[in-house]
C-alpha atoms as a PDB file:
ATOM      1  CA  UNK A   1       0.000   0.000   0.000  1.00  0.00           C
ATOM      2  CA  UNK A   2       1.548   2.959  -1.412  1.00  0.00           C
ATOM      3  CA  UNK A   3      -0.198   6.578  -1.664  1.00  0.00           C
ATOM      4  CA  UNK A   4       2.088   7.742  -4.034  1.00  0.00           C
ATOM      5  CA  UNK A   5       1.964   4.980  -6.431  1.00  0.00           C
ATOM      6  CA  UNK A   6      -1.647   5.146  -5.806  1.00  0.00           C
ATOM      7  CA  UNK A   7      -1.892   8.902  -6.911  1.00  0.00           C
ATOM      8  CA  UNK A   8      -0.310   7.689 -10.671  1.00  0.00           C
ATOM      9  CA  UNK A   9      -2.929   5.361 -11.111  1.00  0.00           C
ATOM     10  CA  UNK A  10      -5.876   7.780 -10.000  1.00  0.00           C
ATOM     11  CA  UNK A  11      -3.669  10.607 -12.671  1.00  0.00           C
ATOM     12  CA  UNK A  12      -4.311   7.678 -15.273  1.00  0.00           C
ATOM     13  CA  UNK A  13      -7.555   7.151 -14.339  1.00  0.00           C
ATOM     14  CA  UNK A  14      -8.268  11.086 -15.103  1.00  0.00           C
ATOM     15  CA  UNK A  15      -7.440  11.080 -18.271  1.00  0.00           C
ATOM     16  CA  UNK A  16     -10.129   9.500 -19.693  1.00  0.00           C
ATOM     17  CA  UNK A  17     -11.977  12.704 -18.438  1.00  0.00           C
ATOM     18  CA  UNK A  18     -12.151  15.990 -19.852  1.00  0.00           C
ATOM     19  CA  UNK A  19     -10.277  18.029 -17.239  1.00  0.00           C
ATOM     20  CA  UNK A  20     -11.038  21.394 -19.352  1.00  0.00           C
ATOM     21  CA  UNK A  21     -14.474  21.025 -18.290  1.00  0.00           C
ATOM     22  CA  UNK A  22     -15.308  23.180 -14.637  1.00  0.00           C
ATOM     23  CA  UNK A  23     -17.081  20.614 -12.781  1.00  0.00           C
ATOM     24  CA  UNK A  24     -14.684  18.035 -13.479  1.00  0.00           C
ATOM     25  CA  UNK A  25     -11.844  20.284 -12.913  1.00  0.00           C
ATOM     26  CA  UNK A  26     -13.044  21.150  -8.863  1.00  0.00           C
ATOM     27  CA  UNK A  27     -13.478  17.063  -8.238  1.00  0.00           C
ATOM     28  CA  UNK A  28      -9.945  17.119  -9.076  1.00  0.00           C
ATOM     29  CA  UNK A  29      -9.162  19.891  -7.219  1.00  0.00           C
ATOM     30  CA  UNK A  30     -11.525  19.040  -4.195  1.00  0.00           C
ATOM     31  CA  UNK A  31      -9.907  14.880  -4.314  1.00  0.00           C
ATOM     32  CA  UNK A  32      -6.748  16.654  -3.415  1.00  0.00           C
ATOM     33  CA  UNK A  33      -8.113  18.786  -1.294  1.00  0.00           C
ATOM     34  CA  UNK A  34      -9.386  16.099   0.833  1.00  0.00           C
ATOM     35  CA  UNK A  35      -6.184  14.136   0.608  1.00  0.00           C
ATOM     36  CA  UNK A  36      -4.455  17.267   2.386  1.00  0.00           C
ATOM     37  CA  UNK A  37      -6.571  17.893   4.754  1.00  0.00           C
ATOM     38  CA  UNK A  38      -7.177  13.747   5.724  1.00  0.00           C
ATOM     39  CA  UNK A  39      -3.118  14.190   6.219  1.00  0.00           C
ATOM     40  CA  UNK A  40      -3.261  17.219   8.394  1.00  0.00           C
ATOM     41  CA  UNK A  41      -5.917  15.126  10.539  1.00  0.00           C
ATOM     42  CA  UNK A  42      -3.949  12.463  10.481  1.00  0.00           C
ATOM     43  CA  UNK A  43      -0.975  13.952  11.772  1.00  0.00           C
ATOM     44  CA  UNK A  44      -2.980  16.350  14.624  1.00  0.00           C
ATOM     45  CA  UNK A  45      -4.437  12.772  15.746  1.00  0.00           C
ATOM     46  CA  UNK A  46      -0.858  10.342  15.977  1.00  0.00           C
ATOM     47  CA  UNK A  47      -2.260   8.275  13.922  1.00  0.00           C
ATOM     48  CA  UNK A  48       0.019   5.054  12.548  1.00  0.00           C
ATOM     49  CA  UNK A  49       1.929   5.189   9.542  1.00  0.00           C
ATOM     50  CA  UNK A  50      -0.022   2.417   8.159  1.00  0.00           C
ATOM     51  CA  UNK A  51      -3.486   4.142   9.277  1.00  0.00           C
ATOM     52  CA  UNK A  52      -2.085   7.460   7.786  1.00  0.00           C
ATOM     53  CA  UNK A  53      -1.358   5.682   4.161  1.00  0.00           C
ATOM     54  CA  UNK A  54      -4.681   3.887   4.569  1.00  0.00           C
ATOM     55  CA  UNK A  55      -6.520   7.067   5.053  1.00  0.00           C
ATOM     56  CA  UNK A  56      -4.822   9.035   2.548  1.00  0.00           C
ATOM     57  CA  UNK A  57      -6.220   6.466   0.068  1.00  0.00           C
ATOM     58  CA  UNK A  58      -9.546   6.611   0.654  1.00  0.00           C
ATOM     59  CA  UNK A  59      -9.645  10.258  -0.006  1.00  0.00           C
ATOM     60  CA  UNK A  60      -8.011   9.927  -3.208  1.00  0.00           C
ATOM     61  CA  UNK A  61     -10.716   7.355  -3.642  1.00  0.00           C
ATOM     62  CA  UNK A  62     -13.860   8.820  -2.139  1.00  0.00           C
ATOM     63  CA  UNK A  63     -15.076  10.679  -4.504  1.00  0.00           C
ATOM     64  CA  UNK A  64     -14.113   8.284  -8.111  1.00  0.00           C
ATOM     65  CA  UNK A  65     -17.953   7.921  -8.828  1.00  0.00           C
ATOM     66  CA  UNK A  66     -18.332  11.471  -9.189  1.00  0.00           C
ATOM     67  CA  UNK A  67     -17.149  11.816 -12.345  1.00  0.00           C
ATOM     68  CA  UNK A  68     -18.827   9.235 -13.915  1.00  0.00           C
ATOM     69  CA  UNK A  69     -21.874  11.053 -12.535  1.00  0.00           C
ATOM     70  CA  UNK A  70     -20.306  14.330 -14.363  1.00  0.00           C
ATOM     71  CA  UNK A  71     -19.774  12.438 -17.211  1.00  0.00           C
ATOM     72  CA  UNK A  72     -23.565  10.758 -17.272  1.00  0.00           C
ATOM     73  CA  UNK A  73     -25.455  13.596 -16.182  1.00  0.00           C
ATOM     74  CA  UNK A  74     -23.230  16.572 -15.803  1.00  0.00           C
ATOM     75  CA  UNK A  75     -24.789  17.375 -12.361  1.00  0.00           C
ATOM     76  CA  UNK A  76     -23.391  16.651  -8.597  1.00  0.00           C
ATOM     77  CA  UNK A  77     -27.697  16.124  -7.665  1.00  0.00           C
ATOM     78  CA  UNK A  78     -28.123  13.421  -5.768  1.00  0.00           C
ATOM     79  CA  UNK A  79     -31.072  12.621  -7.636  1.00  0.00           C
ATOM     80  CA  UNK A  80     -29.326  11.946 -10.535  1.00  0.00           C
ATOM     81  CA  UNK A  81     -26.531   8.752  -8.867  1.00  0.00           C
ATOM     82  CA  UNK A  82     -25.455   7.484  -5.668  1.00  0.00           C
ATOM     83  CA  UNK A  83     -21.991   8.354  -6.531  1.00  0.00           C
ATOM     84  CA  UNK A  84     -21.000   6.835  -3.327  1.00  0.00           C
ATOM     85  CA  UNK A  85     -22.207   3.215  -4.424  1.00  0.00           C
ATOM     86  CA  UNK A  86     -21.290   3.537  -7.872  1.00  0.00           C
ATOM     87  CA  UNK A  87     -17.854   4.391  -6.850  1.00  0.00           C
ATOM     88  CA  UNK A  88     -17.898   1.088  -4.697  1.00  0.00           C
ATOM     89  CA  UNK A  89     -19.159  -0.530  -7.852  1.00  0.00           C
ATOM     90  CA  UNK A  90     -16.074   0.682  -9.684  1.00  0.00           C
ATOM     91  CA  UNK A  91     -13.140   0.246  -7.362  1.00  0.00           C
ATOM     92  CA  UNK A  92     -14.341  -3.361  -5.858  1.00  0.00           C
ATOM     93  CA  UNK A  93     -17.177  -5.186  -8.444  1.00  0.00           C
ATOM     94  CA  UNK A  94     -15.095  -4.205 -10.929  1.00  0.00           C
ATOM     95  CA  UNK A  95     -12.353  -4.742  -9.887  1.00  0.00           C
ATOM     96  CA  UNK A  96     -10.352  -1.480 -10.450  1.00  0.00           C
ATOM     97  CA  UNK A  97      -8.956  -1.336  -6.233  1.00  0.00           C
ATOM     98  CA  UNK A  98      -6.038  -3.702  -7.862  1.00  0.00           C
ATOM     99  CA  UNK A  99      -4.555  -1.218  -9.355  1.00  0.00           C
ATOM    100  CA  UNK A 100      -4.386   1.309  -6.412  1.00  0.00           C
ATOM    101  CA  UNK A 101      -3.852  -1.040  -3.818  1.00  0.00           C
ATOM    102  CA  UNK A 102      -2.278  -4.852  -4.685  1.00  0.00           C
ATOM    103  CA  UNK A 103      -2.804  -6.255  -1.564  1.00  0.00           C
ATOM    104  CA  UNK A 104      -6.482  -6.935  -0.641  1.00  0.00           C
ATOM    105  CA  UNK A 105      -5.358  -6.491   3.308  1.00  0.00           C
ATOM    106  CA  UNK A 106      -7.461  -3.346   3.551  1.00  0.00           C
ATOM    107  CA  UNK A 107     -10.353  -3.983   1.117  1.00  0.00           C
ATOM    108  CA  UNK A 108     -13.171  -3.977   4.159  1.00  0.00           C
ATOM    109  CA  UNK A 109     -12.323  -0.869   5.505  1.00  0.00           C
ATOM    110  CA  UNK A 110     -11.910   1.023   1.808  1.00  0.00           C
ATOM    111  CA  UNK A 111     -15.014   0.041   0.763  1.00  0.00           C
ATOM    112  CA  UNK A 112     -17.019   0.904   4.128  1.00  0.00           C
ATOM    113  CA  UNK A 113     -15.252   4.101   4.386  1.00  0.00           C
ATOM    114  CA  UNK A 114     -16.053   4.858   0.401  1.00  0.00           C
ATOM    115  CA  UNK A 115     -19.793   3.511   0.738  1.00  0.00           C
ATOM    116  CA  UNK A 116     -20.539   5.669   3.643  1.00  0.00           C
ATOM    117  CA  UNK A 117     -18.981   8.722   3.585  1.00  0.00           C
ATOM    118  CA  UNK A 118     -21.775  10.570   1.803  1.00  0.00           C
ATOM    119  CA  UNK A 119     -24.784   8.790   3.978  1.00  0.00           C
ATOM    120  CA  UNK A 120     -27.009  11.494   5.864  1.00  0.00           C
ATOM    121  CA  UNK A 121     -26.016   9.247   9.382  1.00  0.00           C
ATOM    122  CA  UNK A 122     -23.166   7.154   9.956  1.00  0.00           C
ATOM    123  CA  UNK A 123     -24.504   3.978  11.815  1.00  0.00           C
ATOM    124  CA  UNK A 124     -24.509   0.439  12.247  1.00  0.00           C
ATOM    125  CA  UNK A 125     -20.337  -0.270  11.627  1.00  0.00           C
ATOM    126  CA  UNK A 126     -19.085  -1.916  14.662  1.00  0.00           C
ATOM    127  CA  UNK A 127     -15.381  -2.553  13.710  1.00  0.00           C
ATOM    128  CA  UNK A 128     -13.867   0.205  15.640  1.00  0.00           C
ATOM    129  CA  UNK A 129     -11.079   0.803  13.175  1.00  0.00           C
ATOM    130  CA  UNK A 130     -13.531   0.732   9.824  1.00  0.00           C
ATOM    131  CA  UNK A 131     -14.953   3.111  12.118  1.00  0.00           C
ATOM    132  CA  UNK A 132     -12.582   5.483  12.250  1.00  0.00           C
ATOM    133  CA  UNK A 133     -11.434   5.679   8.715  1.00  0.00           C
ATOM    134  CA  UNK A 134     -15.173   6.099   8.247  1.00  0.00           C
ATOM    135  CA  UNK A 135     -15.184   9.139  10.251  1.00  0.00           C
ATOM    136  CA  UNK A 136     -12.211  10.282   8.537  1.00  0.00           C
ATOM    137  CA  UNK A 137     -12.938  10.806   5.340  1.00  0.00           C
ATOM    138  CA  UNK A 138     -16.164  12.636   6.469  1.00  0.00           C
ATOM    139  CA  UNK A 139     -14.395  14.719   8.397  1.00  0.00           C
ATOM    140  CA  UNK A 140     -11.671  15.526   5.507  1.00  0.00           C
ATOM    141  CA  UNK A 141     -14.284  15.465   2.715  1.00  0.00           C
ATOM    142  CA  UNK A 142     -16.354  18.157   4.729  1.00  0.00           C
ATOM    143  CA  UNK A 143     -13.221  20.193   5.498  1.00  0.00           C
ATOM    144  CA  UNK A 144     -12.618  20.917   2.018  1.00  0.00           C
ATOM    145  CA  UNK A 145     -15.779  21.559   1.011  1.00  0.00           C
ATOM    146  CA  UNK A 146     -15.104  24.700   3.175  1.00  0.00           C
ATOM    147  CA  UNK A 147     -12.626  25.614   0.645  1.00  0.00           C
ATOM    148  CA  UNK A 148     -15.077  24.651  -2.107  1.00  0.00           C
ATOM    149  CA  UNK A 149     -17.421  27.343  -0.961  1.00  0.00           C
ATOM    150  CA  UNK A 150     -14.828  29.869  -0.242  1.00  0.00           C
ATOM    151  CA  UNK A 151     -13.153  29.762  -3.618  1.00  0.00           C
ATOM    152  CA  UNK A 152     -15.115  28.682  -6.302  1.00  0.00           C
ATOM    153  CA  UNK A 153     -17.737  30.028  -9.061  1.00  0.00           C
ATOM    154  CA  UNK A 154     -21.017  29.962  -6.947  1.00  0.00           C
ATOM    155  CA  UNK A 155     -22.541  29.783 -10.862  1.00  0.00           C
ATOM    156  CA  UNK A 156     -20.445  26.475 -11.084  1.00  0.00           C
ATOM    157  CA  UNK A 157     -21.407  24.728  -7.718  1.00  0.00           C
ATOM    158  CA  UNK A 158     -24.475  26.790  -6.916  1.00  0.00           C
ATOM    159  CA  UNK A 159     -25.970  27.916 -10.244  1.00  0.00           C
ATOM    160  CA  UNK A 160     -27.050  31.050  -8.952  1.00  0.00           C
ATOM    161  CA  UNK A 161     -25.044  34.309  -7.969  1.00  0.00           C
ATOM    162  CA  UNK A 162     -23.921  35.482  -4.366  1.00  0.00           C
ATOM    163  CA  UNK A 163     -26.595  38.329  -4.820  1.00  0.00           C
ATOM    164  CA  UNK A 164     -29.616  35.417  -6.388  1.00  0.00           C
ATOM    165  CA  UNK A 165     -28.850  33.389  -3.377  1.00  0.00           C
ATOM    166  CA  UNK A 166     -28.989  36.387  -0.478  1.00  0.00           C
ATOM    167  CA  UNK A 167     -32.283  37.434  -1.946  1.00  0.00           C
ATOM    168  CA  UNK A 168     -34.380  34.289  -0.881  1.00  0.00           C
ATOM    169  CA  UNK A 169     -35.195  33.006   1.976  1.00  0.00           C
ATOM    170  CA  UNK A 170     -34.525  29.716   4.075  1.00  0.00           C
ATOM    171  CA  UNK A 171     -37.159  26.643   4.694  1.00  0.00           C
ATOM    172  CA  UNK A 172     -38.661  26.953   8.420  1.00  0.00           C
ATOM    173  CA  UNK A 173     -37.851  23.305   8.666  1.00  0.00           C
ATOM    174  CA  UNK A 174     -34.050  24.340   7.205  1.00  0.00           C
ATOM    175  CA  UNK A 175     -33.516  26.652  10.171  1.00  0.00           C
ATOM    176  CA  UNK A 176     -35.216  24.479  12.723  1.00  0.00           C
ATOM    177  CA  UNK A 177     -32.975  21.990  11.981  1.00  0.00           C
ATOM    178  CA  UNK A 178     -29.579  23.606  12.094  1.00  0.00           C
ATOM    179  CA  UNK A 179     -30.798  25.376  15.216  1.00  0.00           C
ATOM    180  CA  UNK A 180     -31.196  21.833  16.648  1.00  0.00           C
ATOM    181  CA  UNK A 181     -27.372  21.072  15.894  1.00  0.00           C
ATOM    182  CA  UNK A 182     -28.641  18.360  12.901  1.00  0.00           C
ATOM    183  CA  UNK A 183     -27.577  18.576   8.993  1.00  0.00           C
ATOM    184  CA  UNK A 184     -29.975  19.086   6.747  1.00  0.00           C
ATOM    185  CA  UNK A 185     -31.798  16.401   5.034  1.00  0.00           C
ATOM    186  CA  UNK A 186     -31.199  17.410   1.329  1.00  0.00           C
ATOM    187  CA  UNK A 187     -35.002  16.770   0.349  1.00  0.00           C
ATOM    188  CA  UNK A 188     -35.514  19.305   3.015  1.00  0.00           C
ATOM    189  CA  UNK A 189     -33.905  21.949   1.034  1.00  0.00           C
ATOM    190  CA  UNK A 190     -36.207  23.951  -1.340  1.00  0.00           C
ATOM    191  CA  UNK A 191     -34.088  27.394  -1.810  1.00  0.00           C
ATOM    192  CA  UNK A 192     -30.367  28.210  -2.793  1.00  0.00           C
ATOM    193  CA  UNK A 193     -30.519  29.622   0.965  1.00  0.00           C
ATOM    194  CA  UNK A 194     -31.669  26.057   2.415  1.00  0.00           C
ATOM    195  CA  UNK A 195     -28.446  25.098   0.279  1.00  0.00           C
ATOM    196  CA  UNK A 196     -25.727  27.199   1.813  1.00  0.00           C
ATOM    197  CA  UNK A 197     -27.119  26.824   5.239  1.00  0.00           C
ATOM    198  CA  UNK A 198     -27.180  22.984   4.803  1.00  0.00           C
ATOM    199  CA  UNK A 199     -23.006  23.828   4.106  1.00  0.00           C
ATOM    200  CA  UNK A 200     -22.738  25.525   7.797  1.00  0.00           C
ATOM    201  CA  UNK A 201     -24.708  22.780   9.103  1.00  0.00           C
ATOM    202  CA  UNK A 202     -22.452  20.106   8.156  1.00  0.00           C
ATOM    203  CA  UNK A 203     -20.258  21.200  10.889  1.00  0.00           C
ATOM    204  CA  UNK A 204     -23.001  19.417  13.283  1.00  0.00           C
ATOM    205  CA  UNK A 205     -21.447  15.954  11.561  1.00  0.00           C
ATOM    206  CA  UNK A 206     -17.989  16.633  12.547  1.00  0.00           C
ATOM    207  CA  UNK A 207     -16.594  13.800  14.124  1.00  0.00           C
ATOM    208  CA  UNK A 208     -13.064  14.712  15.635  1.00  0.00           C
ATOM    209  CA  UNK A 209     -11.959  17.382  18.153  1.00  0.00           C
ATOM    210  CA  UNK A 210      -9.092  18.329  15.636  1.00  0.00           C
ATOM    211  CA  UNK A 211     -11.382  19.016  13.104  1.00  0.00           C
ATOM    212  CA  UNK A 212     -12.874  21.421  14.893  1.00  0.00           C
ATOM    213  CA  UNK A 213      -9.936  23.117  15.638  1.00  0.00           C
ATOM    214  CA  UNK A 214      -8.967  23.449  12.240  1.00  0.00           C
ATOM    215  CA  UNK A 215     -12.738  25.092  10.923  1.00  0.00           C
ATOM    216  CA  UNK A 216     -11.619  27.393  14.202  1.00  0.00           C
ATOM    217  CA  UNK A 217      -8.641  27.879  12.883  1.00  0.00           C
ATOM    218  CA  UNK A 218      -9.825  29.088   9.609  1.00  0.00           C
ATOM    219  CA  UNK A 219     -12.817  30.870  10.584  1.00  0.00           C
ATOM    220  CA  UNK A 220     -14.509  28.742   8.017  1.00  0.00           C
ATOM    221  CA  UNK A 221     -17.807  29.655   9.745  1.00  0.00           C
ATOM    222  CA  UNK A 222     -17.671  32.979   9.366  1.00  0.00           C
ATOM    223  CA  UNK A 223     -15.587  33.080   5.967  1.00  0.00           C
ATOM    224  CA  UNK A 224     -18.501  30.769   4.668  1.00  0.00           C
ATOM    225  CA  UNK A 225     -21.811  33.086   5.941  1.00  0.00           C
ATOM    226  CA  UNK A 226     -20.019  36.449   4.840  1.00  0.00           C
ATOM    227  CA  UNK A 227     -19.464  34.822   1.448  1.00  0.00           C
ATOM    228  CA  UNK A 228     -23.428  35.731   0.864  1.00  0.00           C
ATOM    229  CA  UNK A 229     -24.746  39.590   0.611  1.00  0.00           C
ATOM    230  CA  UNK A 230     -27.793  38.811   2.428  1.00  0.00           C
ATOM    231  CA  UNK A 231     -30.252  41.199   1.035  1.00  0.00           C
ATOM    232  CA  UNK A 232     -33.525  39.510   2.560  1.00  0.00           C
ATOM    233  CA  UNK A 233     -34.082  41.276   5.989  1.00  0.00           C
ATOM    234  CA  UNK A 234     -35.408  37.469   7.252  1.00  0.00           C
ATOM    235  CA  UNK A 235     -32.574  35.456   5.926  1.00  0.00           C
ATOM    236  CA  UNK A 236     -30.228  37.820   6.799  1.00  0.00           C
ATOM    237  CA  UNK A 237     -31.195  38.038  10.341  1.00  0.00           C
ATOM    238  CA  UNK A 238     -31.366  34.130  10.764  1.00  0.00           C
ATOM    239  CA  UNK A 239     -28.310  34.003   9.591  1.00  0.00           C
ATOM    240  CA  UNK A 240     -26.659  35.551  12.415  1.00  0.00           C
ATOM    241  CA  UNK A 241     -28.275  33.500  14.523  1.00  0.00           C
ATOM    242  CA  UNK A 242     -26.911  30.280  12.946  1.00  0.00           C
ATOM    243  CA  UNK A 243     -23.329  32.078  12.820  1.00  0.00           C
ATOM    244  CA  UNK A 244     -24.005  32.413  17.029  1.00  0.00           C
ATOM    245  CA  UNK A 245     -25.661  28.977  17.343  1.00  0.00           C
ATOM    246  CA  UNK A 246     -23.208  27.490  15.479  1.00  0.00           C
ATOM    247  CA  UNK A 247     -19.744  28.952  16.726  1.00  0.00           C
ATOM    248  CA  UNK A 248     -21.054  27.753  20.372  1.00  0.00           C
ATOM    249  CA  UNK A 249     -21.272  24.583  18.990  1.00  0.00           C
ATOM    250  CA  UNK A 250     -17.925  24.509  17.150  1.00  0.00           C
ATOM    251  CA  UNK A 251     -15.903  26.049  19.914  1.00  0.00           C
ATOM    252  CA  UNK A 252     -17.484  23.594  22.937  1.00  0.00           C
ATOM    253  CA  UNK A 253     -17.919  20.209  20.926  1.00  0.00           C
ATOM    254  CA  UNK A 254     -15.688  17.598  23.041  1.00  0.00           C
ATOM    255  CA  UNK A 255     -15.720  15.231  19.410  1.00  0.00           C
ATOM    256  CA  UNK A 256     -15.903  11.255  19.598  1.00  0.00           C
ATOM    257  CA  UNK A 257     -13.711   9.182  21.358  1.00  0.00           C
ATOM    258  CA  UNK A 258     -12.487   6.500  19.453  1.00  0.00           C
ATOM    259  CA  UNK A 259      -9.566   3.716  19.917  1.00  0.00           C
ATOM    260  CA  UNK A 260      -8.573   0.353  18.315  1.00  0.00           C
ATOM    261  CA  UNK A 261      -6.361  -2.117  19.656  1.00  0.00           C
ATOM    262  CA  UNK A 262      -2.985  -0.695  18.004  1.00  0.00           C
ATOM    263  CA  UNK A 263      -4.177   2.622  19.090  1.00  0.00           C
ATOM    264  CA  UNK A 264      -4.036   4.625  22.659  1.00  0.00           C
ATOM    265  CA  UNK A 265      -7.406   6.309  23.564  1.00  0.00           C
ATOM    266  CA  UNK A 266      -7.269  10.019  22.711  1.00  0.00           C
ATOM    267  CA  UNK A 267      -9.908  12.512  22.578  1.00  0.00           C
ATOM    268  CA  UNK A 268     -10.455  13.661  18.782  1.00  0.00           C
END
């Protein structure tokens, strides 16, 4: 298990796409993205060698059924393909995890971290450390999404501009929800609005104490909600209540404990 030799094969991979095009170029750009920030986790947490590779793999990985979704349907919708399962399909039915990882040592944990890092709750795995790298790559993969909405086209990701988005207003049920520390279920959202706030309220599925730390380190909160002029009086003013729900919640959440048997107990 090599990331390195890994990263050649997933550069291979890309080239049957067309990286000219906008969408596909942020999945590339986001896939790194999340391989930085899974490293910068990894290192904050003492994590193994081995567990650091591991990890690093599945975020070059996580997202490889998203561009067959671009290429399908040209859309990130979930409507349109569990890109989670498809990119299961891929790497393991298909038989493609060969040629980023020879040995099949790690197989179990790849493709339960893969599977589930896009489903709305993360329940029912009870191998402590498929567990973790299951929480890892949600943790990275939501990280960089910060950076997503920071830097790129909101006509690209959002299909509407900053000033479009500011002028509607947010689902009741939308702001309930974040004000009860939950993410948003994505039928729930109805408006661009119910779409940015269900980016803030991602940060209720944080896992790790060190990922919080970094979004506090960043002032990704803040950098995120200032991104949109808020020209609705209604939205704008529930707005800064999420900012002030929220940054409670960032600043005091403890995150999971979690430990395996080559692992000491730490709190993340």
């Amino acid at each position: 298990m090599n990331y390195n030799d890994a990263k050649q094969k997933f550069e291979t991979y890309l080239e049957s796409y067309d990286r000219s095009n906008d969408k596909v170029r942020l999945k590339i750009i986001h896939t790194y993205g999340v391989v930085h920030d899974m490293s910068e986790i990894c290192h904050r947490m003492h994590l193994t060698e081995e567990d650091t590779e591991l990890a690093r793999i599945i975020a070059l990985l996580h997202d490889i059924g998203r561009f067959e979704q671009l290429k399908r349907f040209d859309s990130f919708e979930p409507t349109t393909m569990d890109h989670a399962a498809y990119g299961v399909q891929v790497l393991f039915e298909e038989g493609m995890i060969r040629q980023f990882v020879p040995e099949d040592t790690w197989d179990d944990i790849i493709r339960t971290a893969i599977a589930r890092h896009s489903d709305f709750h993360l329940e029912g795995i009870t191998d402590n450390r498929t567990l973790l790298h299951a929480r890892l790559i949600r943790d990275a993969d939501k990280l960089d999404n910060c950076h997503v909405k920071l830097q790129d086209d909101l006509l690209v990701f959002m299909g509407a501009s900053g000033k479009e988005i500011g002028a509607q207003e947010i689902t009741p049920v939308v702001y309930d929800t974040v004000l009860k520390d939950q993410c948003i279920y994505s039928p729930d959202r109805v408006t661009k609005m119910d779409y940015w706030v269900s980016y803030v309220a991602y940060f209720c599925d944080i896992s790790f104490r060190v990922s919080f730390d970094i979004i506090e380190e960043h002032d990704y909160l803040n950098k995120i909600i200032d991104r949109i002029p808020y020209s609705n009086p209604d939205t704008k003013q529930k707005m800064e209540n999420i900012r002030t729900h929220l940054a409670k919640y960032i600043h005091d959440a403890p995150g999971v404990r979690h430990n395996y048997n080559s692992l000491p107990s730490y709190t993340m």
